[in-house]
C-alpha atoms as a PDB file:
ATOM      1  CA  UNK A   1     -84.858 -27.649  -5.308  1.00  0.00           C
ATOM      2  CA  UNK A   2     -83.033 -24.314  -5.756  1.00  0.00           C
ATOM      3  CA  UNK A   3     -84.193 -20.782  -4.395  1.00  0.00           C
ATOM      4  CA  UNK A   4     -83.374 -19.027  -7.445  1.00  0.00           C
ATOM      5  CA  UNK A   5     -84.974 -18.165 -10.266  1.00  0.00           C
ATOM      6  CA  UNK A   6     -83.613 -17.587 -13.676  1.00  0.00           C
ATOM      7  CA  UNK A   7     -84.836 -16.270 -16.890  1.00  0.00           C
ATOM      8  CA  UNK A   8     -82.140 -15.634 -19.563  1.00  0.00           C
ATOM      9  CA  UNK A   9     -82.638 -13.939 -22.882  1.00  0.00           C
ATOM     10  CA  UNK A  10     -80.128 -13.343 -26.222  1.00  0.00           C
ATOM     11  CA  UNK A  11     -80.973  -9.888 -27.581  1.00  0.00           C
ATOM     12  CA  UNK A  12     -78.943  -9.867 -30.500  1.00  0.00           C
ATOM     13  CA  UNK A  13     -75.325 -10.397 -27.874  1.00  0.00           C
ATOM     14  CA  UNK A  14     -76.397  -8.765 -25.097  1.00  0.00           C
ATOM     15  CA  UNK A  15     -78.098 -11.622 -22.839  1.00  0.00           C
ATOM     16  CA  UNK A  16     -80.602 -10.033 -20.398  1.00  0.00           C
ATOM     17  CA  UNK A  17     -80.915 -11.809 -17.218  1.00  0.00           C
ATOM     18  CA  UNK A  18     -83.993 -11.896 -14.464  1.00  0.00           C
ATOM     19  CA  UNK A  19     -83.101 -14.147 -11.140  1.00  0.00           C
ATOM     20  CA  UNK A  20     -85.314 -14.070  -7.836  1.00  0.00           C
ATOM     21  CA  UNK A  21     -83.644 -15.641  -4.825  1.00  0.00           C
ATOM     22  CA  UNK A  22     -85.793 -16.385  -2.313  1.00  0.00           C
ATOM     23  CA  UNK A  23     -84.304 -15.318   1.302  1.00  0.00           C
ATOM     24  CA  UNK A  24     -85.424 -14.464   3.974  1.00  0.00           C
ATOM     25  CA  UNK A  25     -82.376 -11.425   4.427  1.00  0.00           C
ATOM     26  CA  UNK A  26     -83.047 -10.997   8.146  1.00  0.00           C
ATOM     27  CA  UNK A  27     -80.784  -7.851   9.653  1.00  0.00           C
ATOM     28  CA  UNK A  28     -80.710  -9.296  13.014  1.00  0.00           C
ATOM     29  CA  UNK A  29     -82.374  -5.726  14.086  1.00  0.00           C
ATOM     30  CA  UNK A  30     -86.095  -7.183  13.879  1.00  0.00           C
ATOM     31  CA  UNK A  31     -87.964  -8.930  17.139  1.00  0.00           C
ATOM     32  CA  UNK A  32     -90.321 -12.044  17.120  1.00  0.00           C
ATOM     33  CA  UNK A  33     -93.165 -11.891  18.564  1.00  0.00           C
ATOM     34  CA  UNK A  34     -92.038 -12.971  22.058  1.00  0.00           C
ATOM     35  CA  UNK A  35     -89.851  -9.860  21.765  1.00  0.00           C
ATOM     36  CA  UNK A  36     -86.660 -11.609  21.181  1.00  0.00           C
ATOM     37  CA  UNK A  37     -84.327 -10.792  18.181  1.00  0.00           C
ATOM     38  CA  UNK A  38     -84.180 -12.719  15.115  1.00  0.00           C
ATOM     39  CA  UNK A  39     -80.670 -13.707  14.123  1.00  0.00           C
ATOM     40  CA  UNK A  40     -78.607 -12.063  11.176  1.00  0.00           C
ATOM     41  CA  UNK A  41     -79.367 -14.365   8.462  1.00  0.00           C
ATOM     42  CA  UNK A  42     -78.277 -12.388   4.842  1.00  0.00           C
ATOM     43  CA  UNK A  43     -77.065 -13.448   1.685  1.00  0.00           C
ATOM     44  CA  UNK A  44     -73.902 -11.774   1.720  1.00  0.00           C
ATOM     45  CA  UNK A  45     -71.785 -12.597  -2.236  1.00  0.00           C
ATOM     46  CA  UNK A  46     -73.999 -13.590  -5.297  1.00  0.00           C
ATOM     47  CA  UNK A  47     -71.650 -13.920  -8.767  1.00  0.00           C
ATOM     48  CA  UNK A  48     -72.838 -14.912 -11.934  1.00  0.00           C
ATOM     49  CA  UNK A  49     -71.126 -17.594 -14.869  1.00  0.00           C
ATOM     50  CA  UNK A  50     -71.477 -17.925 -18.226  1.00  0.00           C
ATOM     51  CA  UNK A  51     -69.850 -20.789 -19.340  1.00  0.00           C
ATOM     52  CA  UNK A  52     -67.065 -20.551 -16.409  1.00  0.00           C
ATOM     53  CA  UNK A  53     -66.484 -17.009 -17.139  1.00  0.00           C
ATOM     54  CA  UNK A  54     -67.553 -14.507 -13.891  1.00  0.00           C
ATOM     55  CA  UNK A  55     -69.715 -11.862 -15.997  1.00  0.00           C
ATOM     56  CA  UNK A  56     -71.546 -10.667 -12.615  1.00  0.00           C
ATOM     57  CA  UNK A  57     -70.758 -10.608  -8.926  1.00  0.00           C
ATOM     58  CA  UNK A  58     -72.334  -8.543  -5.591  1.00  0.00           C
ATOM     59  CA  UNK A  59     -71.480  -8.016  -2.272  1.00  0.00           C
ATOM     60  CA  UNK A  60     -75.042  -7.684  -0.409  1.00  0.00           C
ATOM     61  CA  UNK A  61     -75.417  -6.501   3.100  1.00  0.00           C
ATOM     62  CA  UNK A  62     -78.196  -6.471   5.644  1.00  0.00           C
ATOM     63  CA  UNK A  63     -80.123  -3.289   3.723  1.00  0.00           C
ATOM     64  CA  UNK A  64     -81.413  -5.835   0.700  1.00  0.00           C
ATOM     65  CA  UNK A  65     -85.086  -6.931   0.929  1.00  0.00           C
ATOM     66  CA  UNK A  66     -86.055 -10.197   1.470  1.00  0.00           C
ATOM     67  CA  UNK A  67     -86.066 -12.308  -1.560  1.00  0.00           C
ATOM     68  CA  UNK A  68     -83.659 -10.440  -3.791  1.00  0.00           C
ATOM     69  CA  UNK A  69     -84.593  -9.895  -7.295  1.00  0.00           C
ATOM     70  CA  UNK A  70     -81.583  -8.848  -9.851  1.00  0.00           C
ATOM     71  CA  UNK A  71     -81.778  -7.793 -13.049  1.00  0.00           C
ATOM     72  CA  UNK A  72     -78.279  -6.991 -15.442  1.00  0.00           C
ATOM     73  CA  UNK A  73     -76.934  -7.756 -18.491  1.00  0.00           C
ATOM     74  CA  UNK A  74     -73.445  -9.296 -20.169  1.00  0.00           C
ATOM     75  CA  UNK A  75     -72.334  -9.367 -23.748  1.00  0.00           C
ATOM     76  CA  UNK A  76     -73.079 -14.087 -24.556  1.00  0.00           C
ATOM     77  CA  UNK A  77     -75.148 -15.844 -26.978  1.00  0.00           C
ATOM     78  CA  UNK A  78     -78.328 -18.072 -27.242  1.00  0.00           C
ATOM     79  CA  UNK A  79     -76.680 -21.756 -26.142  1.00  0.00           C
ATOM     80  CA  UNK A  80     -74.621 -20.517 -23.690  1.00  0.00           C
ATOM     81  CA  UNK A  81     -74.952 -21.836 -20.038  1.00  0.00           C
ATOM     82  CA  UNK A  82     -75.310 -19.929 -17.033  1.00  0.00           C
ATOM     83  CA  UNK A  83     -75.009 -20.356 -13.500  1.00  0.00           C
ATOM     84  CA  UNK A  84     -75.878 -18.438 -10.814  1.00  0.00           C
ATOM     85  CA  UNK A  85     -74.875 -18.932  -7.350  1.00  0.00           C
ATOM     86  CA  UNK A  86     -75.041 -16.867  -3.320  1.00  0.00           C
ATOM     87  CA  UNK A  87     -73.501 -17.719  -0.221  1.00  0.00           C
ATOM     88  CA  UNK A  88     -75.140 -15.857   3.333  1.00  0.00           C
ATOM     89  CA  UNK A  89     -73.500 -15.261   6.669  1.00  0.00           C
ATOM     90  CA  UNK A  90     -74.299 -18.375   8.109  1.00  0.00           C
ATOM     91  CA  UNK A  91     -72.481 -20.168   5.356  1.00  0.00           C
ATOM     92  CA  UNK A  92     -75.264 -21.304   3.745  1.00  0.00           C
ATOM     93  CA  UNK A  93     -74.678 -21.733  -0.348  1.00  0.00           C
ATOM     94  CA  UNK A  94     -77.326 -22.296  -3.501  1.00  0.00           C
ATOM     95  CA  UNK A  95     -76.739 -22.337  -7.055  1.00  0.00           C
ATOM     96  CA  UNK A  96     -79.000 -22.775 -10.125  1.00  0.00           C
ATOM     97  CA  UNK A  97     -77.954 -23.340 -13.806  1.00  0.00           C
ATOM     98  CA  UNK A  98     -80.164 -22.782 -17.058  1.00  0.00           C
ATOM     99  CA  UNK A  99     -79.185 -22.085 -20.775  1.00  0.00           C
ATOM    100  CA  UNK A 100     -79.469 -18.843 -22.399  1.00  0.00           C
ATOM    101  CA  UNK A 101     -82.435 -18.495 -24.400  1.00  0.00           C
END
């Protein structure tokens, strides 16, 4: 099962787009409760296709809360598929796909 989230809207050819990733986005600054520090673990490039297209893309860094939420828009159409994927510092990768709405 993915950790994102996607909700996709056509508003007349501007598709409006909601994603959650859940993540923990630790900074590697922040101590356990033993007192040693948790490891960097950040998602670091999220980008955004529309059927192959890039119509979004982010570099993140360690200042993003935990469990990103994004919110943009691109000019598509209802039908359309999008995918959205993120790779962190540890190599980790996740994608999700829906269909525009």
């Amino acid at each position: 099962m993915s950790s994102i989230r996607i909700k996709a809207k056509d508003r007349k050819g501007l598709v409006d787009v909601k994603c959650l990733m859940k993540h923990n986005m630790e900074t590697g600054l922040r101590k356990d409760k033993s007192g040693k520090k948790i490891p960097e673990h950040w998602i670091q490039d999220v980008s955004a296709e529309s059927n192959g297209k890039v119509v979004f893309s982010a570099a993140f860094n360690t200042s993003i809360s935990k469990d990103p939420y994004l919110s943009f828009a691109f000019s598509g159409k209802k039908g359309d598929s999008l995918k959205i994927s993120w790779k962190d510092n540890t190599g980790v990768t996740d994608s999700a796909e829906t269909v525009i709405k």
